[in-house]
C-alpha atoms as a PDB file:
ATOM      1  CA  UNK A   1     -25.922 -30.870 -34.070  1.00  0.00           C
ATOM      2  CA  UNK A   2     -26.098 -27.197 -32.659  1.00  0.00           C
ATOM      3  CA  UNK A   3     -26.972 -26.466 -29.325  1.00  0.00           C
ATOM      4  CA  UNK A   4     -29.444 -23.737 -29.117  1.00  0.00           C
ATOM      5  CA  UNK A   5     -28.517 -21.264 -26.284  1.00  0.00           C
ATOM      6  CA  UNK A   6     -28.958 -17.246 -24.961  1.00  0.00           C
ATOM      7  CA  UNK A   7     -25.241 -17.242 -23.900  1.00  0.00           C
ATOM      8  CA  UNK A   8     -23.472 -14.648 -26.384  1.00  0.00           C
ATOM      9  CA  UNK A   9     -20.151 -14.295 -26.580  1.00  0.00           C
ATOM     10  CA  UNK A  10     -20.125 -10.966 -25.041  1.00  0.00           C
ATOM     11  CA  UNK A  11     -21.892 -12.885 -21.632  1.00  0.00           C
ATOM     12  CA  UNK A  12     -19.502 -15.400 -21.994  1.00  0.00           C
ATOM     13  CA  UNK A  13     -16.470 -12.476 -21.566  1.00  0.00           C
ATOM     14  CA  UNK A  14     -17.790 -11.437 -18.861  1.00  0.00           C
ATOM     15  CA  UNK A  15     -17.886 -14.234 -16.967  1.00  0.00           C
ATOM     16  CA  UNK A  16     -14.654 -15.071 -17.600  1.00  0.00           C
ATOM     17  CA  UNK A  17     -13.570 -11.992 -17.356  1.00  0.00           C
ATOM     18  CA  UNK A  18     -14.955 -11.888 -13.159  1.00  0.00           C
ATOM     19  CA  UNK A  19     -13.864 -14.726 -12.223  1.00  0.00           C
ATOM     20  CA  UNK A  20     -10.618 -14.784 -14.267  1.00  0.00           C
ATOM     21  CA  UNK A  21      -8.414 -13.307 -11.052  1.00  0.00           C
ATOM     22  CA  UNK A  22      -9.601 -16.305  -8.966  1.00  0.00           C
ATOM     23  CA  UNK A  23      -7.463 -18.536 -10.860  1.00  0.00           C
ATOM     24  CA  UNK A  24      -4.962 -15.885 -12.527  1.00  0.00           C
ATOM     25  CA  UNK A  25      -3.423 -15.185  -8.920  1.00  0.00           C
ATOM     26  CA  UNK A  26      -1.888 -18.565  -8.793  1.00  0.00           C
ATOM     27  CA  UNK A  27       1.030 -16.915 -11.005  1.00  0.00           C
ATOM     28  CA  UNK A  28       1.957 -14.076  -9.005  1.00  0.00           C
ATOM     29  CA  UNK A  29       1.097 -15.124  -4.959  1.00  0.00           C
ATOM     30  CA  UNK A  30       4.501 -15.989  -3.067  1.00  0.00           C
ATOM     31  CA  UNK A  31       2.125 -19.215  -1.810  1.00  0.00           C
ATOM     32  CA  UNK A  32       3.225 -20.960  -5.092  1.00  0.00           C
ATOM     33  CA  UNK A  33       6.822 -20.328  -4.997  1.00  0.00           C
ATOM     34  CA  UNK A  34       7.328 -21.228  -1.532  1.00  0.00           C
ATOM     35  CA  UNK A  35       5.689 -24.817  -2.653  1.00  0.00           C
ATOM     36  CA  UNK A  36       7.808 -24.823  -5.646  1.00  0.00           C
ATOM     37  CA  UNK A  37      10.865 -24.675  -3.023  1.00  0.00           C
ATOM     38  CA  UNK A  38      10.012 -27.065  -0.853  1.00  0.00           C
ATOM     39  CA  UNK A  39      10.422 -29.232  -3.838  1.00  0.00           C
ATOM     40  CA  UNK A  40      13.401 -27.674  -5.190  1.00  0.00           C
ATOM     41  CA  UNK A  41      11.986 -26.183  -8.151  1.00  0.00           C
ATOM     42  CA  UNK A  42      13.475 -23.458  -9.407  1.00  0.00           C
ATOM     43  CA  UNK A  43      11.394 -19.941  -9.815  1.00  0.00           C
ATOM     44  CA  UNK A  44      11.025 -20.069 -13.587  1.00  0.00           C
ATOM     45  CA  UNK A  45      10.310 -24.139 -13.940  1.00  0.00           C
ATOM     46  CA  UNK A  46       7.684 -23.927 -11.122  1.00  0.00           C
ATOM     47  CA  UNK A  47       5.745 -22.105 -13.157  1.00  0.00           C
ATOM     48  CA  UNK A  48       6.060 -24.702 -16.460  1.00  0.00           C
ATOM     49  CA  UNK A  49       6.224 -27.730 -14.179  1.00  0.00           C
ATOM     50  CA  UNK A  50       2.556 -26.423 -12.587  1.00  0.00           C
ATOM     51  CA  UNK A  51       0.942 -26.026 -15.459  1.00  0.00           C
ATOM     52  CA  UNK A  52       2.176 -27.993 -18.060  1.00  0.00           C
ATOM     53  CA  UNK A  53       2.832 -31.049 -15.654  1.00  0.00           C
ATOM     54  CA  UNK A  54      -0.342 -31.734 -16.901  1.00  0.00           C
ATOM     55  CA  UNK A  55       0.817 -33.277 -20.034  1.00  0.00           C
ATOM     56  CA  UNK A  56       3.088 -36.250 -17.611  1.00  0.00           C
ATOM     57  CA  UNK A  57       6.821 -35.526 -17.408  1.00  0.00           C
ATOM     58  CA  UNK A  58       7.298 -34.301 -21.370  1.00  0.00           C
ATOM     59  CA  UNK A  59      10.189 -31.860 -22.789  1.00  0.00           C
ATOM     60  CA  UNK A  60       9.869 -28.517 -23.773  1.00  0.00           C
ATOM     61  CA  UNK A  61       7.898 -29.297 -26.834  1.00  0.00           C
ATOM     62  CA  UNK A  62       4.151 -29.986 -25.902  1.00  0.00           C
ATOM     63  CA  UNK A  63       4.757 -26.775 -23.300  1.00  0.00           C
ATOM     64  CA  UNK A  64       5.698 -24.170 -26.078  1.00  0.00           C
ATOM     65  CA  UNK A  65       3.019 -25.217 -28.792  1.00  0.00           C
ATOM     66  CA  UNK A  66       0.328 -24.597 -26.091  1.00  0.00           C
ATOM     67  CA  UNK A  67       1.790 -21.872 -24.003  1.00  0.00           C
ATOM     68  CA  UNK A  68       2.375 -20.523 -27.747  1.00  0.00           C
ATOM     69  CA  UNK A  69       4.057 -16.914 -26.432  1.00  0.00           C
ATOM     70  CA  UNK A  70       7.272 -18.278 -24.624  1.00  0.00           C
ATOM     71  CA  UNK A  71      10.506 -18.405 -25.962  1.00  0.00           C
ATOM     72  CA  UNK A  72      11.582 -22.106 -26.419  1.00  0.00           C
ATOM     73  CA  UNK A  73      14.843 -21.865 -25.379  1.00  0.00           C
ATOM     74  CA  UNK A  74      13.392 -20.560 -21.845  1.00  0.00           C
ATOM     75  CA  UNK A  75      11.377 -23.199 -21.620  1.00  0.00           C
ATOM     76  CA  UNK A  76      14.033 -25.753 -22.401  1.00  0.00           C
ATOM     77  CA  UNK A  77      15.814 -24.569 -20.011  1.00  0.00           C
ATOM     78  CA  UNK A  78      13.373 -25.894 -17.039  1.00  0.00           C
ATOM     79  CA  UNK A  79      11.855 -29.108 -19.510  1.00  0.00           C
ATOM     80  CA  UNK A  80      12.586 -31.653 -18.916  1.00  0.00           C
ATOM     81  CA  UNK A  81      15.147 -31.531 -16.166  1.00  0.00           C
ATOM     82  CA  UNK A  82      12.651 -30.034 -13.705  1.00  0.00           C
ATOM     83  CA  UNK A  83      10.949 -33.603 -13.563  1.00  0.00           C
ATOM     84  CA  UNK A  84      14.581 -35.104 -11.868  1.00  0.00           C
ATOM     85  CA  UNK A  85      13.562 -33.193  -9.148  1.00  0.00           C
ATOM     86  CA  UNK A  86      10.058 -33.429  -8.564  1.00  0.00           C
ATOM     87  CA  UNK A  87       6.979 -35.603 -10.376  1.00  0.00           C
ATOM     88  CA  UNK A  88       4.432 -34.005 -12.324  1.00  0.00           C
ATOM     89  CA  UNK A  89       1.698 -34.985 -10.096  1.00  0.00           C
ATOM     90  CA  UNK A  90       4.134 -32.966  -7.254  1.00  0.00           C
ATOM     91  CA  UNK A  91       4.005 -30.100  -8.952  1.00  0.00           C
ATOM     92  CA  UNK A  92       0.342 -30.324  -9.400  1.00  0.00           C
ATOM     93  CA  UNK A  93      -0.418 -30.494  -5.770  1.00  0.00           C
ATOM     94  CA  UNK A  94       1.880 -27.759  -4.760  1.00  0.00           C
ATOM     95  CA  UNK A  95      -0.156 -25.471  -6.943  1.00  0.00           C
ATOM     96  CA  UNK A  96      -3.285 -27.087  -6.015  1.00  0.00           C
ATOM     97  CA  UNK A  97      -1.962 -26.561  -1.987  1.00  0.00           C
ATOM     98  CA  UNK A  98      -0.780 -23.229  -2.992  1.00  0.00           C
ATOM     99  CA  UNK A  99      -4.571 -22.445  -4.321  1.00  0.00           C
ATOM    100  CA  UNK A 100      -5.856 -22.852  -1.610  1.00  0.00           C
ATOM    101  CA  UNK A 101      -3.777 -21.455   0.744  1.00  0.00           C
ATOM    102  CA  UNK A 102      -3.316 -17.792  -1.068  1.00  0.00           C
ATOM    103  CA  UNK A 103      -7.380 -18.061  -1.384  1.00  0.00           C
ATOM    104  CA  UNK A 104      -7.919 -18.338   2.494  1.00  0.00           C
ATOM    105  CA  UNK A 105      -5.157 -15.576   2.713  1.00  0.00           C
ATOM    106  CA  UNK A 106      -7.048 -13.288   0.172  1.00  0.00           C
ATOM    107  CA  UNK A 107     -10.627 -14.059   1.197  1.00  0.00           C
ATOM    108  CA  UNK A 108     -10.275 -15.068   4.691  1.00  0.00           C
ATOM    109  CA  UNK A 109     -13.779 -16.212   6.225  1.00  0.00           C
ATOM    110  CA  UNK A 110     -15.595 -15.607   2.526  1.00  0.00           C
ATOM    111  CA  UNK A 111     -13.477 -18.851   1.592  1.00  0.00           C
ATOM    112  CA  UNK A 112     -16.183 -20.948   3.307  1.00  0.00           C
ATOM    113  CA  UNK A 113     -19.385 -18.604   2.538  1.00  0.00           C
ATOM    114  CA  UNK A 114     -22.272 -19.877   0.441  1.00  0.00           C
ATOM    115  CA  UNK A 115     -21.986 -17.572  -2.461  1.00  0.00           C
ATOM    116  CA  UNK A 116     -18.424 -19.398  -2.763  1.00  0.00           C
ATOM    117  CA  UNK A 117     -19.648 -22.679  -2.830  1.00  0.00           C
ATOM    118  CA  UNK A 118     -22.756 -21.907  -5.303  1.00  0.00           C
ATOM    119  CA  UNK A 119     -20.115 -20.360  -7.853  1.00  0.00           C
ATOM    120  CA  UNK A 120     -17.990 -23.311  -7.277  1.00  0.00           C
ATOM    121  CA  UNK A 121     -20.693 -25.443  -8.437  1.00  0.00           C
ATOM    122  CA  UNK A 122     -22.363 -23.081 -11.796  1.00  0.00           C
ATOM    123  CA  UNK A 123     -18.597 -22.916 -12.759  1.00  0.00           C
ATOM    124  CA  UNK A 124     -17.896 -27.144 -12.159  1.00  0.00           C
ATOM    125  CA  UNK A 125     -21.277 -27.478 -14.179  1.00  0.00           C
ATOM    126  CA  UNK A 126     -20.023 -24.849 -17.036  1.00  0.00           C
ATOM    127  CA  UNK A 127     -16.389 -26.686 -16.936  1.00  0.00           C
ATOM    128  CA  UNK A 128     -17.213 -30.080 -16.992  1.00  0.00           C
ATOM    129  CA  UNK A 129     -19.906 -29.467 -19.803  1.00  0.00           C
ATOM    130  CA  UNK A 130     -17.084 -28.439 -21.784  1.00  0.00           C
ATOM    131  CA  UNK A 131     -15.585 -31.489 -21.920  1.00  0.00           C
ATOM    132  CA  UNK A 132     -17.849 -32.308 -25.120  1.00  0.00           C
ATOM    133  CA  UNK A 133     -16.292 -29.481 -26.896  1.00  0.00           C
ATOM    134  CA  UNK A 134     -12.257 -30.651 -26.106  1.00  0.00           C
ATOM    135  CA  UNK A 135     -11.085 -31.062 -29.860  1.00  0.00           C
ATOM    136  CA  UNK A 136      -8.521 -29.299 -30.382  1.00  0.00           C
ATOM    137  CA  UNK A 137      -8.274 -27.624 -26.934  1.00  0.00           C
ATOM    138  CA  UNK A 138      -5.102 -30.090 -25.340  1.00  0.00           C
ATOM    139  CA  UNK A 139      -4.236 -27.741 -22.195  1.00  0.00           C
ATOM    140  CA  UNK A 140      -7.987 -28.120 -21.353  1.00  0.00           C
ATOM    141  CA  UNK A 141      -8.272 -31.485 -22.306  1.00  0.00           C
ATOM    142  CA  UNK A 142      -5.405 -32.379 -20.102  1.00  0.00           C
ATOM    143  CA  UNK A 143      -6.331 -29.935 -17.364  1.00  0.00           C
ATOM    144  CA  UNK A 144      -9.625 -31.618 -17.125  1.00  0.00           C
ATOM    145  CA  UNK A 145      -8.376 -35.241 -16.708  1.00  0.00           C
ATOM    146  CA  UNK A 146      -7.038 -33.948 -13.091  1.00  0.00           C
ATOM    147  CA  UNK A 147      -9.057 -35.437 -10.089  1.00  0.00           C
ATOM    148  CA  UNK A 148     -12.004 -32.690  -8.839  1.00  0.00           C
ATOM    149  CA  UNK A 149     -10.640 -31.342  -5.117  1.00  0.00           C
ATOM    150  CA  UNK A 150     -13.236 -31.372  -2.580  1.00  0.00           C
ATOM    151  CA  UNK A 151     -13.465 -28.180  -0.673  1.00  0.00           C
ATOM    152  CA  UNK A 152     -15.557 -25.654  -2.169  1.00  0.00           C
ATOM    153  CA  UNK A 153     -13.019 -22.633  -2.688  1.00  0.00           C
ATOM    154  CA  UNK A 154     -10.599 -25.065  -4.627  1.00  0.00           C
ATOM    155  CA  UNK A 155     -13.875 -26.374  -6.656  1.00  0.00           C
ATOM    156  CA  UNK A 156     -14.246 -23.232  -7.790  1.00  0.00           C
ATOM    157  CA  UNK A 157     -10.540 -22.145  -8.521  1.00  0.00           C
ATOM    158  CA  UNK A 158     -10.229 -25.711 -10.364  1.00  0.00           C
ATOM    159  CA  UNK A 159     -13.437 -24.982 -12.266  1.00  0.00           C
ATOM    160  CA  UNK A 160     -12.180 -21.500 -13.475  1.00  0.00           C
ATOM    161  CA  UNK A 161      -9.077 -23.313 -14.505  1.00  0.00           C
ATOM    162  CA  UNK A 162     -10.514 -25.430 -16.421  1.00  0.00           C
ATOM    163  CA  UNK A 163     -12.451 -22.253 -17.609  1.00  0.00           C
ATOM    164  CA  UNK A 164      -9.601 -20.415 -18.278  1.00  0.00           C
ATOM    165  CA  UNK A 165      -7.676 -22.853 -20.347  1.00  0.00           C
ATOM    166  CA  UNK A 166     -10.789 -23.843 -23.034  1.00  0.00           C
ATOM    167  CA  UNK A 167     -10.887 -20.066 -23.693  1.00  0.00           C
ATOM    168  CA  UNK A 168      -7.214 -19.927 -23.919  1.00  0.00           C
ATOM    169  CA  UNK A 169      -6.539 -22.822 -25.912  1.00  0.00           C
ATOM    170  CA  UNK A 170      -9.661 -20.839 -28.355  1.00  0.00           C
ATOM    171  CA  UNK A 171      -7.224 -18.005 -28.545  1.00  0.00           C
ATOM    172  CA  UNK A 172      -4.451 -19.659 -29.956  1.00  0.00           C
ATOM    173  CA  UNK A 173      -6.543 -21.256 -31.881  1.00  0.00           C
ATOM    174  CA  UNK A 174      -7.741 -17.511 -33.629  1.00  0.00           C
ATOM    175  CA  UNK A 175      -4.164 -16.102 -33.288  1.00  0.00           C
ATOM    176  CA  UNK A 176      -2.728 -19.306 -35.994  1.00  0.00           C
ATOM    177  CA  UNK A 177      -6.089 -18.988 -38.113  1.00  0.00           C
ATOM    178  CA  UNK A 178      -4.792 -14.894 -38.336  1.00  0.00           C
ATOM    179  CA  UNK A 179      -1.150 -16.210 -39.078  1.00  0.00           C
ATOM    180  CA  UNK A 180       0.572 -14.083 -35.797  1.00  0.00           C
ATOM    181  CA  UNK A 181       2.986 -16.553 -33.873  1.00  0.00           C
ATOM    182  CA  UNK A 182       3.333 -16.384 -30.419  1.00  0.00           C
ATOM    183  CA  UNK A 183       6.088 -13.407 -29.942  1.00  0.00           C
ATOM    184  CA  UNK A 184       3.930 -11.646 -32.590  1.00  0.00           C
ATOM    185  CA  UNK A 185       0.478 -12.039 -30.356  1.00  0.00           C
ATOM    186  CA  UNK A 186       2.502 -10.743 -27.303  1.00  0.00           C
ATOM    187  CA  UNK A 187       4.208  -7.741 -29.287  1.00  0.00           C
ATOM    188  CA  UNK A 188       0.904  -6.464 -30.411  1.00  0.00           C
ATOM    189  CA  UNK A 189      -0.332  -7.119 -27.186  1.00  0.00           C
ATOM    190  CA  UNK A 190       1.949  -4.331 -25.832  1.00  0.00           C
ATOM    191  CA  UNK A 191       1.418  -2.513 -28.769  1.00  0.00           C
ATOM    192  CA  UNK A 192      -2.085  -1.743 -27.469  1.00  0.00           C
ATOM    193  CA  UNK A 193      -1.277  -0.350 -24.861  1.00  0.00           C
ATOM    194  CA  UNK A 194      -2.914  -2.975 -22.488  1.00  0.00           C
ATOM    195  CA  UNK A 195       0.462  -4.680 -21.188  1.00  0.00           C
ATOM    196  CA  UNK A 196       3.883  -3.640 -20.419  1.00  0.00           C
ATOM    197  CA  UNK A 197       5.976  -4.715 -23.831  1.00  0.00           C
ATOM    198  CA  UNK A 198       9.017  -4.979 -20.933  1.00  0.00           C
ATOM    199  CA  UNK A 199       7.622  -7.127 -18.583  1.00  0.00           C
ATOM    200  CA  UNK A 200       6.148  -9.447 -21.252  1.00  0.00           C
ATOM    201  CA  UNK A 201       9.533  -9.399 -22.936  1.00  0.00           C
ATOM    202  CA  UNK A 202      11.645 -10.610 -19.996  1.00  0.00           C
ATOM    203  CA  UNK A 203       8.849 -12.400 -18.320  1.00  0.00           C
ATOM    204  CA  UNK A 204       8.891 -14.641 -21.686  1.00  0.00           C
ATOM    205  CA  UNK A 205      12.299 -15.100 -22.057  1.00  0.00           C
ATOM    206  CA  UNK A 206      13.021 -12.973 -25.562  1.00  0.00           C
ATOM    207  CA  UNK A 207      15.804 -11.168 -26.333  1.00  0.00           C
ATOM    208  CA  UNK A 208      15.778  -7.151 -27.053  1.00  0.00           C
ATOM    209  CA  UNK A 209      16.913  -8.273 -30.912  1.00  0.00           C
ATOM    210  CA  UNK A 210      14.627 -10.601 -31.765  1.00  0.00           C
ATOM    211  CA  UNK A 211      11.591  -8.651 -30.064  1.00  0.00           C
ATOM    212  CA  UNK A 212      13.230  -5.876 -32.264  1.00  0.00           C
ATOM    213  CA  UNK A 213      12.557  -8.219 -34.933  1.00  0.00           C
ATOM    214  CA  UNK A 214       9.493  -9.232 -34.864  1.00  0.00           C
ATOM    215  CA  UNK A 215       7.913  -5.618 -34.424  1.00  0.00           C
ATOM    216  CA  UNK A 216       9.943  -4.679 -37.710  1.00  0.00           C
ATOM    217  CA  UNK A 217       7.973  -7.338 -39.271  1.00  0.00           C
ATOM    218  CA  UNK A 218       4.896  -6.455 -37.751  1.00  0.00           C
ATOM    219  CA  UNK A 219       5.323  -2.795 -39.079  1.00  0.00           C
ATOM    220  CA  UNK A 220       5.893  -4.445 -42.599  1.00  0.00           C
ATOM    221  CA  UNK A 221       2.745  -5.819 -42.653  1.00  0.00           C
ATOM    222  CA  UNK A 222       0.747  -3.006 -41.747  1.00  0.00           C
ATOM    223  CA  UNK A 223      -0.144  -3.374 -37.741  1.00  0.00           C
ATOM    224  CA  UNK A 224       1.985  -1.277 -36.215  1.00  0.00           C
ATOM    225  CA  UNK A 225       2.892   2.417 -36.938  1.00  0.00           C
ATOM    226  CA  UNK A 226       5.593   3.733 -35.180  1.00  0.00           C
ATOM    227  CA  UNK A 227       5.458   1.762 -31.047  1.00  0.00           C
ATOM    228  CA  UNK A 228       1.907   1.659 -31.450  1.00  0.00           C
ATOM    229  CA  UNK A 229      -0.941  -0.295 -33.223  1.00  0.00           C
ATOM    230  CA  UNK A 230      -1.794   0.870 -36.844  1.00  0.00           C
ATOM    231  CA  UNK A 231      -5.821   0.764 -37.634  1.00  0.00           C
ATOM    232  CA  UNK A 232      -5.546  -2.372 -39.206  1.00  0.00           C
ATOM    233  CA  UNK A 233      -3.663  -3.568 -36.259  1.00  0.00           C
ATOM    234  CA  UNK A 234      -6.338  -2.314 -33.888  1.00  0.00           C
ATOM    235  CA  UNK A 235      -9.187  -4.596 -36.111  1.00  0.00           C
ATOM    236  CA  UNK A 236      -6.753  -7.203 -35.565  1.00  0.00           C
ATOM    237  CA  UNK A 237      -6.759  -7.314 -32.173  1.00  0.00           C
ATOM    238  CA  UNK A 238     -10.351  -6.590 -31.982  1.00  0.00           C
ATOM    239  CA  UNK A 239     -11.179  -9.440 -34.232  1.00  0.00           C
ATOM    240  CA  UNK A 240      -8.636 -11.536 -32.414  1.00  0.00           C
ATOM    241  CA  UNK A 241     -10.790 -11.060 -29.264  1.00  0.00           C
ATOM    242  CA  UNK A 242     -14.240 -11.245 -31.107  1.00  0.00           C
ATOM    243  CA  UNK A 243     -12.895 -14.736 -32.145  1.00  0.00           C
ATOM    244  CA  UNK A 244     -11.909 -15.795 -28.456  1.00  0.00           C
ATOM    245  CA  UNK A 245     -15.198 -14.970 -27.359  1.00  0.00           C
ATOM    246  CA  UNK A 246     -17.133 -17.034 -29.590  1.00  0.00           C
ATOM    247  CA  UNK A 247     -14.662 -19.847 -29.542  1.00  0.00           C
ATOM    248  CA  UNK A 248     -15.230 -19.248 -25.625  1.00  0.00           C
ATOM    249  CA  UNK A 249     -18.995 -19.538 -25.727  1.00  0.00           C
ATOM    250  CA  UNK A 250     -19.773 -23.839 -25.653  1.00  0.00           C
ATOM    251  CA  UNK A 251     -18.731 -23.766 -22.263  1.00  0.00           C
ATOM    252  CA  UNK A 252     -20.352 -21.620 -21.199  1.00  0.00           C
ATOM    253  CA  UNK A 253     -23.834 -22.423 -22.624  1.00  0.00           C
ATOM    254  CA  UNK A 254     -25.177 -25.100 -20.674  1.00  0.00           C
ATOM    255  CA  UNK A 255     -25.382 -22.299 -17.843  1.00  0.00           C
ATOM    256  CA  UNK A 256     -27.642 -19.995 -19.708  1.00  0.00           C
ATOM    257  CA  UNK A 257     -27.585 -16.311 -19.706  1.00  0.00           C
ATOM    258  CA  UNK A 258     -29.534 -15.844 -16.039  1.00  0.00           C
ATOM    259  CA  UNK A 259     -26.545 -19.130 -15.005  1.00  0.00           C
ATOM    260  CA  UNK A 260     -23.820 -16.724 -16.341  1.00  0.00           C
ATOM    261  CA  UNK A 261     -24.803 -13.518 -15.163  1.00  0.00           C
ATOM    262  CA  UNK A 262     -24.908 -14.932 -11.734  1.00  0.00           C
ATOM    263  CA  UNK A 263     -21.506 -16.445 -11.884  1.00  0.00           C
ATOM    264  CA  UNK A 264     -19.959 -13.323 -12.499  1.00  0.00           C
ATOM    265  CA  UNK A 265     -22.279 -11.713 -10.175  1.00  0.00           C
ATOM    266  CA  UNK A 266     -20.788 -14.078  -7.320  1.00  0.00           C
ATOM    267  CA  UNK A 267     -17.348 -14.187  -8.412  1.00  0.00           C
ATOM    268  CA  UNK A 268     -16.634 -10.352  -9.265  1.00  0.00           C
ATOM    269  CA  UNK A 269     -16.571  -9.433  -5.551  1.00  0.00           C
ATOM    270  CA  UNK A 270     -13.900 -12.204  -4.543  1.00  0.00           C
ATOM    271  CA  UNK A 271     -11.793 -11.170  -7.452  1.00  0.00           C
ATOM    272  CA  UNK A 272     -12.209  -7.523  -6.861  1.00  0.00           C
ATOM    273  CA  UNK A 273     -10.941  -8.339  -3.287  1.00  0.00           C
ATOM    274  CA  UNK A 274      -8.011 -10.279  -4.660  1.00  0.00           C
ATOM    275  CA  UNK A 275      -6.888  -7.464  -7.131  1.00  0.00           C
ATOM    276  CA  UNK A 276      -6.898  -4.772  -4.821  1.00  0.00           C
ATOM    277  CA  UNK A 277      -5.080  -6.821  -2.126  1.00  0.00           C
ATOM    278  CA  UNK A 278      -2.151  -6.849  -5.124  1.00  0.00           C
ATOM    279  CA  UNK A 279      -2.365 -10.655  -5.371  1.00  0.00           C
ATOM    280  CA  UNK A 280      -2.223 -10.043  -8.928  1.00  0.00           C
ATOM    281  CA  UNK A 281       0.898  -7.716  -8.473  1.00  0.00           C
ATOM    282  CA  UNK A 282       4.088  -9.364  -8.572  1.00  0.00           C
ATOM    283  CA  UNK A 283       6.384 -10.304 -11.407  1.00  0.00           C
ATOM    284  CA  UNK A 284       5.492 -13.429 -12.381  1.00  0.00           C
ATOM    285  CA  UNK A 285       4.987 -14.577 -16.045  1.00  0.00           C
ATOM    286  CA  UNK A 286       0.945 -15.411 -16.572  1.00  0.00           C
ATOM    287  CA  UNK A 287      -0.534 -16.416 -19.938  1.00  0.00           C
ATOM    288  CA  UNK A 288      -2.923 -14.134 -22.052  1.00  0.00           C
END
């Protein structure tokens, strides 16, 4: 049965959009890797061992259907000999730890203001709502199986986790309906003009050739003309997005339109803080 609602998919952008930093810096604070070695974890496997220790102490597999842009061979690489060193549920709660630690840093005494604890809970309510909508979302699905923490900042960065990964696990879901793999989605991203096609490259673990490759193909079929995207490559993207928005919108609806507007209204000034602080800076490799 429907659910009637006045959250469009535009609303629902935006507040993801906001609050997206909150969780986003997780990938690029030095907080995280200094947790990663106290356990021993290498730099690249702290980052797979974080996020997709989720999914219990699995090989590269599960990790590079659902982080769909890395190359396999770069994931194999860290899954799953990371787990000889350290336990899923370790690597969980050094990220967790590391959370809440680069927040404090970042925010200082706004990490323990009410407008932090009042997003916390609009984005627990929008996040565990969409729980009913899991099919075919597993990083979500999995994500949301992990315990609730208790203080309010790392409510809210768990929330927008949560938050993150439904709309994420939506996009992949668009980019294999459109028939562009995972290199493909990340060499049209650059493309655009909206990312550095070198840092997502290296960051992902692809060689020059078979980037080479794939943006061959890509100019084959139309979407890009010369380094750049073609027209048709540019409705591609745009529907791509359009898709990811909608997809995004169930969990979002329980909050309403006045619920989501003041999400974003509460989050965009801790996020704004974070970005120009450059905790969003370093060279670490994030997830579209």
């Amino acid at each position: 049965m429907a659910v009637m609602t006045d959250v469009t998919p535009a609303l629902a952008r935006e507040a993801w959009r906001l609050a997206e930093p909150l969780h986003a810096m997780i990938y690029f604070v030095p907080e995280a890797q200094e947790r990663y070695d106290a356990l021993g974890i290498p730099v690249t496997a702290g980052y797979f061992a974080s996020r997709g220790g989720v999914f219990g102490p699995v090989g590269p597999g599960p990790v590079v259907a659902t982080f769909y842009n890395f190359e396999p061979g770069l994931v194999a690489r860290a899954l799953p000999a990371v787990w000889e060193i350290a336990s899923p549920a370790a690597a969980l709660a050094a990220r967790l730890d590391a959370a809440g630690a680069a927040l404090t840093r970042g925010l200082g005494d706004a990490v323990k203001s009410p407008e932090v604890a009042e997003a916390a809970e609009l984005a627990r309510r929008a996040a565990e709502s969409a729980t009913a909508y899991a099919e075919g979302r597993p990083l979500f699905a999995a994500h949301a199986g992990l315990d609730w923490p208790d203080e309010p900042h790392l409510k809210l960065w768990h929330a927008i986790t949560l938050l993150r990964e439904f709309r994420g696990d939506g996009h992949v879901a668009a980019l294999l309906v459109a028939g562009v793999t995972g290199l493909q989605s990340i060499v049209l991203h650059a493309a655009s003009g909206q990312a550095n096609g070198r840092f997502l490259r290296a960051s992902r673990g692809w060689s020059r050739e078979r980037w080479a490759a794939e943006v061959a193909v890509l100019q084959e079929r139309g979407l890009i003309d010369g380094e750049e995207l073609s027209e048709s490559g540019r409705e591609l993207r745009a529907r791509l997005e359009a898709d990811t928005d909608r997809l995004a919108v169930p969990a979002y609806q329980v909050l309403g339109s006045e619920g989501c507007e003041r999400l974003a209204e509460l989050t965009r000034p801790f996020s704004r803080t974070l970005v120009k602080a450059g905790f969003l800076a370093a060279a670490a490799p994030p997830r579209k």
